[in-house]
C-alpha atoms as a PDB file:
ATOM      1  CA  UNK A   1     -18.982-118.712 169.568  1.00  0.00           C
ATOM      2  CA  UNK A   2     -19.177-115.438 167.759  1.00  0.00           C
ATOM      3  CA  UNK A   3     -20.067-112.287 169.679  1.00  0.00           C
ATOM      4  CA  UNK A   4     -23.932-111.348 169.399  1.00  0.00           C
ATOM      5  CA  UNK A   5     -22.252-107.362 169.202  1.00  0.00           C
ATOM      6  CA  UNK A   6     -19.265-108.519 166.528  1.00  0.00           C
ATOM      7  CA  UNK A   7     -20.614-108.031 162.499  1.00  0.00           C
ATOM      8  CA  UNK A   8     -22.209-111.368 161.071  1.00  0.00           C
ATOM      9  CA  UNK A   9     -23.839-112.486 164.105  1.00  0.00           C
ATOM     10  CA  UNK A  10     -27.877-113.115 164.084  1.00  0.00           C
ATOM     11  CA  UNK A  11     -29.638-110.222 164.282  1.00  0.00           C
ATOM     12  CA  UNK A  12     -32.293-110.742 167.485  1.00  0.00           C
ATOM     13  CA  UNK A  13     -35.654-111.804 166.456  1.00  0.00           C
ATOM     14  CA  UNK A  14     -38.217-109.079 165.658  1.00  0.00           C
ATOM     15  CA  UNK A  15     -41.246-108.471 168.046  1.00  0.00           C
ATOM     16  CA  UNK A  16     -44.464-109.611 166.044  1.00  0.00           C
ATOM     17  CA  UNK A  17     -46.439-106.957 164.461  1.00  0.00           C
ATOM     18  CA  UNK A  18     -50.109-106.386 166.041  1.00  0.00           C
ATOM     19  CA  UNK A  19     -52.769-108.555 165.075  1.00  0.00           C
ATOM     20  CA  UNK A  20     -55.036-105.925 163.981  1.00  0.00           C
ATOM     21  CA  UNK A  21     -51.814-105.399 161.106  1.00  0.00           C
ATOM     22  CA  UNK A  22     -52.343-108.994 160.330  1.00  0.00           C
ATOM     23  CA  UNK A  23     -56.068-108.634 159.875  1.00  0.00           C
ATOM     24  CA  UNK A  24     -55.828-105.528 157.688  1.00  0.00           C
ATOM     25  CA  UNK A  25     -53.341-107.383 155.138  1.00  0.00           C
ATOM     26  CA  UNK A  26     -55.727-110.358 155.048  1.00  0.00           C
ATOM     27  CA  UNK A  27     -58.293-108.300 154.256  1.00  0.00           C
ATOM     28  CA  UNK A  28     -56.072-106.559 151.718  1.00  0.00           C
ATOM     29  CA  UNK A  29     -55.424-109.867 150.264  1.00  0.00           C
ATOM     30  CA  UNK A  30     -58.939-110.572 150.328  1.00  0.00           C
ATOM     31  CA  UNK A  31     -59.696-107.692 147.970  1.00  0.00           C
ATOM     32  CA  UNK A  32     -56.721-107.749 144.993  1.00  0.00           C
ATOM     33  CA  UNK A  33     -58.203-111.975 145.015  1.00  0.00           C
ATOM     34  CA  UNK A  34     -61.771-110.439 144.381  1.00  0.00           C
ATOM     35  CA  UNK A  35     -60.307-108.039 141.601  1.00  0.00           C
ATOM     36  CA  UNK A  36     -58.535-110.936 140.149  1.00  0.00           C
ATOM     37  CA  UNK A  37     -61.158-112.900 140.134  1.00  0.00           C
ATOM     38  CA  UNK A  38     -63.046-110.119 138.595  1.00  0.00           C
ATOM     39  CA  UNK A  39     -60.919-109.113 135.793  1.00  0.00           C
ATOM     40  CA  UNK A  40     -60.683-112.931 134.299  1.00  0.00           C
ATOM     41  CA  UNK A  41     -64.362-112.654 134.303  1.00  0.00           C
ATOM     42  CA  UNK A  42     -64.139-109.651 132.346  1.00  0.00           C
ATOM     43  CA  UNK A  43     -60.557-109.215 130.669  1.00  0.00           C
ATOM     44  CA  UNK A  44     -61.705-105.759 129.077  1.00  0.00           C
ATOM     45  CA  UNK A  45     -62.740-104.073 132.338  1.00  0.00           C
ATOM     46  CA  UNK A  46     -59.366-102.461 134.177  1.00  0.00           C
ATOM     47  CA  UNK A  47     -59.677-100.449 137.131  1.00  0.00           C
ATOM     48  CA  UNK A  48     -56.561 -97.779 138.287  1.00  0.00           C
ATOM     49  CA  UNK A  49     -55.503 -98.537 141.416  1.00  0.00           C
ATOM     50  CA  UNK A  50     -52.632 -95.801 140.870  1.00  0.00           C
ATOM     51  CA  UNK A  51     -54.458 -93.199 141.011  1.00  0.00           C
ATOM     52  CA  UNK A  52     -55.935 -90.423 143.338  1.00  0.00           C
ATOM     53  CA  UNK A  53     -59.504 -92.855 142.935  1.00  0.00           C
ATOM     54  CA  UNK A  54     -59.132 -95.128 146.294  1.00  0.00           C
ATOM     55  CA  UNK A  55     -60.492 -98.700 145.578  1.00  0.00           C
ATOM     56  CA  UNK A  56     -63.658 -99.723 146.485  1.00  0.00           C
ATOM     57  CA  UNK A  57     -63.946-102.409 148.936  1.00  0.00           C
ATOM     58  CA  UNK A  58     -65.026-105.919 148.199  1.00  0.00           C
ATOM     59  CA  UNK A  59     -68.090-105.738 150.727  1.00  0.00           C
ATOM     60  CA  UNK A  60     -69.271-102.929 148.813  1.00  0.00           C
ATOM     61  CA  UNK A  61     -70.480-105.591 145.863  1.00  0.00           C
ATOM     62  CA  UNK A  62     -72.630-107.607 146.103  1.00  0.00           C
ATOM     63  CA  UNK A  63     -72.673-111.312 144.799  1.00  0.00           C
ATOM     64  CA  UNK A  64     -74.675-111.828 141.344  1.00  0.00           C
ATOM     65  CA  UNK A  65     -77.908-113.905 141.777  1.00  0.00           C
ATOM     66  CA  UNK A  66     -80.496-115.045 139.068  1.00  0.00           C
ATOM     67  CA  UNK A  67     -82.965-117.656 139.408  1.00  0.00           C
ATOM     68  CA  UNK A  68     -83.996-117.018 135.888  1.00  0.00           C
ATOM     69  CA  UNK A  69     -83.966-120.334 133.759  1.00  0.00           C
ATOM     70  CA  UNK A  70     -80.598-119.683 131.236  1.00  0.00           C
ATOM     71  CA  UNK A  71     -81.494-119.604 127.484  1.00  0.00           C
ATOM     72  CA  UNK A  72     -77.591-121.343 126.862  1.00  0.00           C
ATOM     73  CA  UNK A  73     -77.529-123.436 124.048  1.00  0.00           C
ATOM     74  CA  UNK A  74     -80.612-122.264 122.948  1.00  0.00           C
ATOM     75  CA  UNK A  75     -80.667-121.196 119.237  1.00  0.00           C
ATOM     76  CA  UNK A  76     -81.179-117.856 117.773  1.00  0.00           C
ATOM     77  CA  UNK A  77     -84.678-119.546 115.930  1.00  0.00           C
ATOM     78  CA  UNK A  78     -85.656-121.081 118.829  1.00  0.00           C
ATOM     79  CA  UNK A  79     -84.984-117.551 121.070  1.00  0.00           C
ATOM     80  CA  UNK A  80     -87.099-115.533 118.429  1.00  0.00           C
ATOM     81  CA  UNK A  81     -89.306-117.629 116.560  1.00  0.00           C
ATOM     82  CA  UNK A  82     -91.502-115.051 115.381  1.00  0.00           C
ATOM     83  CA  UNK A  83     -88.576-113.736 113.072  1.00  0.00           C
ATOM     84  CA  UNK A  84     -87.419-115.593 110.130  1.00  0.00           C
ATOM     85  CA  UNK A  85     -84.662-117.653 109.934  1.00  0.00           C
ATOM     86  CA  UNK A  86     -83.320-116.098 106.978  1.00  0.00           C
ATOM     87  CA  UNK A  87     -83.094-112.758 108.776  1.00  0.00           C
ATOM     88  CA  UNK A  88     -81.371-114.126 111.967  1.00  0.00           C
ATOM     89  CA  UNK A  89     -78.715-115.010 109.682  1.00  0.00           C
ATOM     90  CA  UNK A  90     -78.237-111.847 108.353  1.00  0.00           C
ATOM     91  CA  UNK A  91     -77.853-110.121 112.125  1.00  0.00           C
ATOM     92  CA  UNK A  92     -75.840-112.973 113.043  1.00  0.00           C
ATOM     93  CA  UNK A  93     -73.250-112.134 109.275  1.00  0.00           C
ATOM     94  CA  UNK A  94     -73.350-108.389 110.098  1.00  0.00           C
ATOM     95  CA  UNK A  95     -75.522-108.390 106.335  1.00  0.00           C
ATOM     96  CA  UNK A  96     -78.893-107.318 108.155  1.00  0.00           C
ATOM     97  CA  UNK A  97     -79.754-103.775 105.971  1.00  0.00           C
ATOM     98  CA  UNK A  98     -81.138-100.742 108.017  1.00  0.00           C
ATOM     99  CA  UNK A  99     -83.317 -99.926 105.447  1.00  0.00           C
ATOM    100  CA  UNK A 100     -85.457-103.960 106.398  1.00  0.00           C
ATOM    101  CA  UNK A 101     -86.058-102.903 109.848  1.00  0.00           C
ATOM    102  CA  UNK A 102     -89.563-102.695 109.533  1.00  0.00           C
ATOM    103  CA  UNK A 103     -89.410-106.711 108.552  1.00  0.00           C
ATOM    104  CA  UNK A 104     -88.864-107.154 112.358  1.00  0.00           C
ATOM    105  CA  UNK A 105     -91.736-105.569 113.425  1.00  0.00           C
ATOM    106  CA  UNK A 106     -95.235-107.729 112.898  1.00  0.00           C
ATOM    107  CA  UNK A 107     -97.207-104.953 112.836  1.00  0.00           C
ATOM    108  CA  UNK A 108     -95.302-102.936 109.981  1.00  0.00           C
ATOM    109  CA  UNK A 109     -96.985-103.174 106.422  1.00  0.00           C
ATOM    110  CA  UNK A 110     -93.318-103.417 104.172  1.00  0.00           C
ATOM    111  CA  UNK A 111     -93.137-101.300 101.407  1.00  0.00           C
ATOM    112  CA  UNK A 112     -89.704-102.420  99.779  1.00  0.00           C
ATOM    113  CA  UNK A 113     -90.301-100.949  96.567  1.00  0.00           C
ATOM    114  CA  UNK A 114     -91.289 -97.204  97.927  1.00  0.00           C
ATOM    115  CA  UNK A 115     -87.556 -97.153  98.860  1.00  0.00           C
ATOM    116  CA  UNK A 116     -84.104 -96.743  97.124  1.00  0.00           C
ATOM    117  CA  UNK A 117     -81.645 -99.110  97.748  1.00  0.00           C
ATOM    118  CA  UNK A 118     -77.963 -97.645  98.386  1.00  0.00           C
ATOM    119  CA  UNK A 119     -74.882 -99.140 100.709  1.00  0.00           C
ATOM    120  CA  UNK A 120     -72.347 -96.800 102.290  1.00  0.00           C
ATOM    121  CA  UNK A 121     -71.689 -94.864  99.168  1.00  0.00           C
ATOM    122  CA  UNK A 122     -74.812 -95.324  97.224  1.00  0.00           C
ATOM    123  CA  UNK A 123     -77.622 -92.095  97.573  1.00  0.00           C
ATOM    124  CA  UNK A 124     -79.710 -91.251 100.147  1.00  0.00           C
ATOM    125  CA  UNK A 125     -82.538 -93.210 101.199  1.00  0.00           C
ATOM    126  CA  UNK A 126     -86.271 -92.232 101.234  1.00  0.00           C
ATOM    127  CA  UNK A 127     -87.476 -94.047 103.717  1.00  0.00           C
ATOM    128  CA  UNK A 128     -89.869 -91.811 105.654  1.00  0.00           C
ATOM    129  CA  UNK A 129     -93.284 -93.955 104.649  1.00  0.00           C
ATOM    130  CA  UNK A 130     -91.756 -96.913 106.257  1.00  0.00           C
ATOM    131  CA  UNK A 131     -90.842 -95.071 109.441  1.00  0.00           C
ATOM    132  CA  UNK A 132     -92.819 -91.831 109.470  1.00  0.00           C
ATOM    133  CA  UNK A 133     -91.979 -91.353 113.484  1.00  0.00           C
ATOM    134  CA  UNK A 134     -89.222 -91.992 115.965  1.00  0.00           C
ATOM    135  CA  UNK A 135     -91.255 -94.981 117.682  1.00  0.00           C
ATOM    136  CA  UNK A 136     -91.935 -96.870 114.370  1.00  0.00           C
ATOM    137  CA  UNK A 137     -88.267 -97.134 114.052  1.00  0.00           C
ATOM    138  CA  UNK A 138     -87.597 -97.643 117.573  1.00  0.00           C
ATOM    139  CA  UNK A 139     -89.112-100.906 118.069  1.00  0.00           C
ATOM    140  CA  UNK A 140     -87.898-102.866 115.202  1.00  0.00           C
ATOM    141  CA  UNK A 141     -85.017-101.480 116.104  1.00  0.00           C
ATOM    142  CA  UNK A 142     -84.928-102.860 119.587  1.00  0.00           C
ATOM    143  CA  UNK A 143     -85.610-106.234 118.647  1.00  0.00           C
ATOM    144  CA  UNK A 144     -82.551-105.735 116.568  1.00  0.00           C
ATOM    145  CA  UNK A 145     -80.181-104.965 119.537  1.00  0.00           C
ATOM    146  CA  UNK A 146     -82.581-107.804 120.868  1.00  0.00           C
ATOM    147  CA  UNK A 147     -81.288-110.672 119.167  1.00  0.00           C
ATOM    148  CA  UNK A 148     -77.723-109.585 117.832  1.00  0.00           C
ATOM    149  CA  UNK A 149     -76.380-108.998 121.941  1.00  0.00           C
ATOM    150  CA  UNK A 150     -77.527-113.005 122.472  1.00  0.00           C
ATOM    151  CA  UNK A 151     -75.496-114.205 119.280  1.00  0.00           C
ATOM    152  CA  UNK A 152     -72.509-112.210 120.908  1.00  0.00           C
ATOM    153  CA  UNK A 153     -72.957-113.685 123.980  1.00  0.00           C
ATOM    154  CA  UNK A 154     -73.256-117.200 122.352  1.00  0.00           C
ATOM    155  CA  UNK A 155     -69.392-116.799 122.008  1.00  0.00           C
ATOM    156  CA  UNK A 156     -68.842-116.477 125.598  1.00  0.00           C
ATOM    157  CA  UNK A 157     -67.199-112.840 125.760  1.00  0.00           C
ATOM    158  CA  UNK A 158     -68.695-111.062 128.837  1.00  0.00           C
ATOM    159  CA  UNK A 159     -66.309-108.348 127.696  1.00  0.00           C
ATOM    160  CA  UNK A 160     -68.356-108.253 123.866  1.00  0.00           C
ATOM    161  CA  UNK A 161     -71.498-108.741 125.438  1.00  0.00           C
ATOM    162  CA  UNK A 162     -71.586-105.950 127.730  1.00  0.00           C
ATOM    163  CA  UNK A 163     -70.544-103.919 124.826  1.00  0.00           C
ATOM    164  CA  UNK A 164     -72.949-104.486 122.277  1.00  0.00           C
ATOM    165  CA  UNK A 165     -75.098-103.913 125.624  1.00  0.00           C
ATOM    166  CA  UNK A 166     -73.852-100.931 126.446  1.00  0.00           C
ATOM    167  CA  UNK A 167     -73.531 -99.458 123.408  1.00  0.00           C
ATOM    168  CA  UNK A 168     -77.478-100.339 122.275  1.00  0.00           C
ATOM    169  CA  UNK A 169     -79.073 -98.570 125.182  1.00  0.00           C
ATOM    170  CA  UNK A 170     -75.997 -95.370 124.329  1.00  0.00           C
ATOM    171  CA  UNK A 171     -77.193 -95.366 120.537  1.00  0.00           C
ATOM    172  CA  UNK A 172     -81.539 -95.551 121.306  1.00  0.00           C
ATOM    173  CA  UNK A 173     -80.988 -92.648 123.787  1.00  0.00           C
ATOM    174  CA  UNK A 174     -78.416 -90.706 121.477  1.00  0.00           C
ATOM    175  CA  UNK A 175     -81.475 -91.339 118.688  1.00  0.00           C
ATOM    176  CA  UNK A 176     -84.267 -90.202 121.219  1.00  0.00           C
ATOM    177  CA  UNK A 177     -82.409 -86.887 121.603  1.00  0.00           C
ATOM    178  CA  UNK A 178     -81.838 -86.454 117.836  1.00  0.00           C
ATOM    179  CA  UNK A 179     -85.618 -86.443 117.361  1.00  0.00           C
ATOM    180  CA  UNK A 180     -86.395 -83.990 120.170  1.00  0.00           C
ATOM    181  CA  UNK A 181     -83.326 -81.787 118.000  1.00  0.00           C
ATOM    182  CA  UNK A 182     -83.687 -82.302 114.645  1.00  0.00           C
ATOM    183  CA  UNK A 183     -86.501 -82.830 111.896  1.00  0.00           C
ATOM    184  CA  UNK A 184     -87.542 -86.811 111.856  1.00  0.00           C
ATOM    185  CA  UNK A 185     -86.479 -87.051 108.150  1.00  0.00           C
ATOM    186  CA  UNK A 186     -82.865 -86.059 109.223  1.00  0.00           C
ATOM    187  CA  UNK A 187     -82.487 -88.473 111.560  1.00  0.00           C
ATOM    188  CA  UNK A 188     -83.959 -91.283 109.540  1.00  0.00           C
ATOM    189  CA  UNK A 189     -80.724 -90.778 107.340  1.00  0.00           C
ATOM    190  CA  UNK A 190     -78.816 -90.192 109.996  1.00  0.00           C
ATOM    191  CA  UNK A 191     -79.299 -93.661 111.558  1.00  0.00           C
ATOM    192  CA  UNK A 192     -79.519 -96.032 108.118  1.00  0.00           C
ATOM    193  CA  UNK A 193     -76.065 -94.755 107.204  1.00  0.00           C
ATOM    194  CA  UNK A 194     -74.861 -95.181 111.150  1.00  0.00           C
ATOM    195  CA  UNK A 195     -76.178 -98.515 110.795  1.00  0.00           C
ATOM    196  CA  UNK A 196     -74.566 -99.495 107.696  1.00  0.00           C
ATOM    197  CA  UNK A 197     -71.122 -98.171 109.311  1.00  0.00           C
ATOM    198  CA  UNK A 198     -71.660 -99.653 112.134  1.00  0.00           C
ATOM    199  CA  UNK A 199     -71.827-102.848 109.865  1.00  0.00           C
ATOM    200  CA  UNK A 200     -68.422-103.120 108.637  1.00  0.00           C
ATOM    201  CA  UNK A 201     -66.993-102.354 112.012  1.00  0.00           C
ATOM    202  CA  UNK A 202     -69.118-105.906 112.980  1.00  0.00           C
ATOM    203  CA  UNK A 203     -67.703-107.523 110.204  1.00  0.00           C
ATOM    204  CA  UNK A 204     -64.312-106.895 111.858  1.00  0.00           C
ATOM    205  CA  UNK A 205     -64.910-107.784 115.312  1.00  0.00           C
ATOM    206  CA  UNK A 206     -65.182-104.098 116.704  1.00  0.00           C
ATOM    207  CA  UNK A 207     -68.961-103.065 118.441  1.00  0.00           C
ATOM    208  CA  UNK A 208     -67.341-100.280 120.339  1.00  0.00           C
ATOM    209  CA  UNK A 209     -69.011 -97.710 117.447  1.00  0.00           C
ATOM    210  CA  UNK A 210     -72.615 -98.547 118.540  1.00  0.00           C
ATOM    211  CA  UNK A 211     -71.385 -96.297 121.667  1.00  0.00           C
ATOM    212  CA  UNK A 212     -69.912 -92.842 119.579  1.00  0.00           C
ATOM    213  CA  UNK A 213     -71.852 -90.370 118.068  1.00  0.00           C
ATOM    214  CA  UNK A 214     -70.523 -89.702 114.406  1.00  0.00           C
ATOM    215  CA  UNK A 215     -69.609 -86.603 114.298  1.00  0.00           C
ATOM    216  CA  UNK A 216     -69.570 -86.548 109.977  1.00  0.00           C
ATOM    217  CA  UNK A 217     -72.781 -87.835 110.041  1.00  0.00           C
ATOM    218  CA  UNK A 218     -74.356 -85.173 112.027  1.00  0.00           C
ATOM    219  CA  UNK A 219     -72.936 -82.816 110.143  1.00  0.00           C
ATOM    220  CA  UNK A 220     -74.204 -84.184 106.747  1.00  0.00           C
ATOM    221  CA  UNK A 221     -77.846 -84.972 107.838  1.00  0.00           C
ATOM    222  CA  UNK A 222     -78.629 -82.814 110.863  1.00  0.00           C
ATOM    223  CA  UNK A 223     -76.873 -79.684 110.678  1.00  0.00           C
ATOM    224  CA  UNK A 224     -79.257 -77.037 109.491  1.00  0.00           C
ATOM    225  CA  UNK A 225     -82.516 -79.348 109.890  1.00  0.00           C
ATOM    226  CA  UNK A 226     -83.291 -78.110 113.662  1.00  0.00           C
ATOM    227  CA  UNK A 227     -86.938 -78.699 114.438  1.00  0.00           C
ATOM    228  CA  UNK A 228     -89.096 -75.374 114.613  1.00  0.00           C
ATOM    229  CA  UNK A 229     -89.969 -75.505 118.666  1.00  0.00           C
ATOM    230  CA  UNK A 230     -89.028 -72.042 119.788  1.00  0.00           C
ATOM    231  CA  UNK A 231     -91.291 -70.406 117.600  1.00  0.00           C
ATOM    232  CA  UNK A 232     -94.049 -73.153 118.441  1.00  0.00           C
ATOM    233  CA  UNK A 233     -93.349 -72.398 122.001  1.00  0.00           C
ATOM    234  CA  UNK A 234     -93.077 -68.995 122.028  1.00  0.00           C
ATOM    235  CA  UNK A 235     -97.086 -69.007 120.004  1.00  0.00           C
ATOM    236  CA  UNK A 236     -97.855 -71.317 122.962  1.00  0.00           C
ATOM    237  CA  UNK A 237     -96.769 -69.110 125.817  1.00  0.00           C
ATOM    238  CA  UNK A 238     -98.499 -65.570 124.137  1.00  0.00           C
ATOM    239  CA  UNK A 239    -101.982 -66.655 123.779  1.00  0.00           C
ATOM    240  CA  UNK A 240    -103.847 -63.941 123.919  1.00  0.00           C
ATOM    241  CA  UNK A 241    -106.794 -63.455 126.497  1.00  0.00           C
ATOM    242  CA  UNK A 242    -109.897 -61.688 125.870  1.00  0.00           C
ATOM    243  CA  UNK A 243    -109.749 -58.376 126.505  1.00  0.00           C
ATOM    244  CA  UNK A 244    -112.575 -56.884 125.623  1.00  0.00           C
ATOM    245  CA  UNK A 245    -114.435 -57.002 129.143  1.00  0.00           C
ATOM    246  CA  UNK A 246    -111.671 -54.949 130.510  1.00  0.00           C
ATOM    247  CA  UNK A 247    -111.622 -51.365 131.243  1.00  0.00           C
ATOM    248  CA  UNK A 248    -109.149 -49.236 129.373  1.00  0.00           C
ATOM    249  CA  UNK A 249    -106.442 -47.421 131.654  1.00  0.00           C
ATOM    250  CA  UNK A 250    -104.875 -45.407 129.186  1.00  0.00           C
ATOM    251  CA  UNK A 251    -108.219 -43.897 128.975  1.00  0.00           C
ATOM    252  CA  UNK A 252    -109.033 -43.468 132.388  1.00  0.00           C
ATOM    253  CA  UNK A 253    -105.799 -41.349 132.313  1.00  0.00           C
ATOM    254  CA  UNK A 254    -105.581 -39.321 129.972  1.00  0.00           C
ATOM    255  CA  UNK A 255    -103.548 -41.123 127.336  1.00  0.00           C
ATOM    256  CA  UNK A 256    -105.741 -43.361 124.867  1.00  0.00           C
ATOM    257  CA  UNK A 257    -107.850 -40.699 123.079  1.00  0.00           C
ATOM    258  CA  UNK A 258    -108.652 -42.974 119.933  1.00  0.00           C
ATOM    259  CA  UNK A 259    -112.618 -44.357 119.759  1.00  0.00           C
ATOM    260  CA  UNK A 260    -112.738 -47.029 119.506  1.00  0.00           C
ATOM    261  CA  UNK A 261    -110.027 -47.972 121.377  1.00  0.00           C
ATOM    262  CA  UNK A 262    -107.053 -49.174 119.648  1.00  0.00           C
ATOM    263  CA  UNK A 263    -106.295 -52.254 122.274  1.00  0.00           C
ATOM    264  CA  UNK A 264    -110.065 -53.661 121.995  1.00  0.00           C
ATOM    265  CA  UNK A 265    -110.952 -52.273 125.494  1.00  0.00           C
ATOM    266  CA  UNK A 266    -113.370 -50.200 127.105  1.00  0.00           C
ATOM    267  CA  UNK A 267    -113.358 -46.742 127.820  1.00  0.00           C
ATOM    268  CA  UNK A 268    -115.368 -46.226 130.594  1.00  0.00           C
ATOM    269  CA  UNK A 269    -114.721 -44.480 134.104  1.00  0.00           C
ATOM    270  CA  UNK A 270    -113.330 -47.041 136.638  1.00  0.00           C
ATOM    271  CA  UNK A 271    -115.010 -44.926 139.529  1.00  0.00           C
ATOM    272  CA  UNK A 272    -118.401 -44.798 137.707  1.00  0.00           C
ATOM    273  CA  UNK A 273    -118.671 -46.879 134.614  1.00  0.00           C
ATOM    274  CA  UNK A 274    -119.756 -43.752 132.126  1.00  0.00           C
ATOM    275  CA  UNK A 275    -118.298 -42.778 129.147  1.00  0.00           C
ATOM    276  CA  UNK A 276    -115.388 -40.410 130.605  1.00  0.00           C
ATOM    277  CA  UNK A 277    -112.497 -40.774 131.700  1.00  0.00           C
ATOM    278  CA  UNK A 278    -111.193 -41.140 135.537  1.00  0.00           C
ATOM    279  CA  UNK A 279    -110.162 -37.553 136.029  1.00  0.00           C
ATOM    280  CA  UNK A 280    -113.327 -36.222 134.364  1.00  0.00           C
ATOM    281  CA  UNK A 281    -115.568 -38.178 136.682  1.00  0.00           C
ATOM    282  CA  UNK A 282    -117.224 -35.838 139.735  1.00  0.00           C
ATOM    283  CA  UNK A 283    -116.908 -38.612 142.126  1.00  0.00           C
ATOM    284  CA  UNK A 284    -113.080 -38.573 142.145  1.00  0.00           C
END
């Protein structure tokens, strides 16, 4: 028999590591399954794990509950039957026009022919008397968002879903701060020719856009149409008080000679109350 000391012999058998090594690398395990598991659930979502950003541990989630009833293989009709079939469609094709928001909202009174028709090169819209604030174009434009994320989600893309998601609440808060910004009108055209933009991008399978502020955009409609507030505020914070109870102390030293006087005050002694001035007065 070979020599346990000569080359080629068995090495001697390792001691076992420490069980507390054994739990960490379950748990380990335990964690890139969870990520796994996660990432087939979502194949758009990627997380570095190569980077200074130390992974969060699986405990740290917890599991997704709903006890809501699931509206699955429910149609888009039967979801919203309070909007017409014809206009479902027309979310559902990426044809649904910016300028027929106001179809989507019950209470709006639609004035088709008080606007111009255009598409992404035609002219500028004038659509103000359809949508003469922010919130009358908000809420038609929420149901919007409202019934185009369940037709993505039809398809079974958690990845497209939370997109078109995402990227509705992103574009109704980038909106809201264009109105506190800019002049209403301004934004108005800013969002119809977003929308119809954003439309051809849908056509091609992309909803990532909803998401980006457009930069050319902003420049064309909003640049140069800055609502008026510092000069609103600034009238706000300098209103003037009556002053014509008070007692004039330029007079009362020496300094405001002009009757009557000049601020709207009164000249008076502040020791006395008679007509002279402070250092006139034989009480001082």
């Amino acid at each position: 028999m070979p020599d346990d000391n000569q080359p080629g012999s068995s090495p001697e058998p390792m001691e076992s590591q420490p069980q507390s090594s054994d739990a960490a690398l379950a748990g380990m395990m335990t964690m890139f399954r969870a990520f796994a598991a996660l990432a087939n659930q979502l194949p758009g979502l990627t997380l570095s794990l190569t980077g200074g950003t130390q992974p969060i541990p699986h405990a740290a989630f917890p599991a997704f509950m709903s006890t809501d009833q699931a509206s699955a293989g429910k149609s888009l009709p039967a979801l919203f039957p309070a909007i017409e079939a014809s206009m479902l469609l027309d979310i559902a094709h990426h044809e649904f026009r910016p300028m027929d928001l106001c179809k989507l909202n019950p209470t709006s009174k639609f004035r088709r022919t008080e606007m111009e028709r255009t598409d992404t090169n035609g002219p500028r819209i004038t659509g103000t008397k359809d949508y003469p604030s922010f919130h009358a174009l908000l809420i038609p434009l929420s149901t919007y968002f409202s019934v185009l994320q369940p037709f993505v989600a039809s398809s079974g893309d958690a990845n497209a879903t939370f997109v078109i998601g995402h990227g509705a609440a992103r574009y109704l808060s980038h909106l809201a701060s264009l109105n506190q910004k800019y002049e209403w009108a301004a934004v108005l055209q800013y969002h119809i020719h977003f929308h119809l933009n954003r439309r051809q991008e849908m056509l091609a399978g992309s909803y990532t856009g909803w998401a980006r502020p457009d930069d050319l955009l902003l420049t064309e409609f909003c640049l140069g149409n800055a609502r008026a507030l510092a000069a609103s505020r600034k009238t706000v914070g300098k209103r003037k008080r009556d002053i014509s109870t008070e007692t004039c102390f330029a007079f009362n030293k020496g300094t405001c000679s002009t009757s009557p006087c000049p601020d709207g005050r009164i000249h008076k002694c502040r020791r006395c109350s008679k007509d002279h001035s402070e250092k006139d007065c034989k009480k001082a």
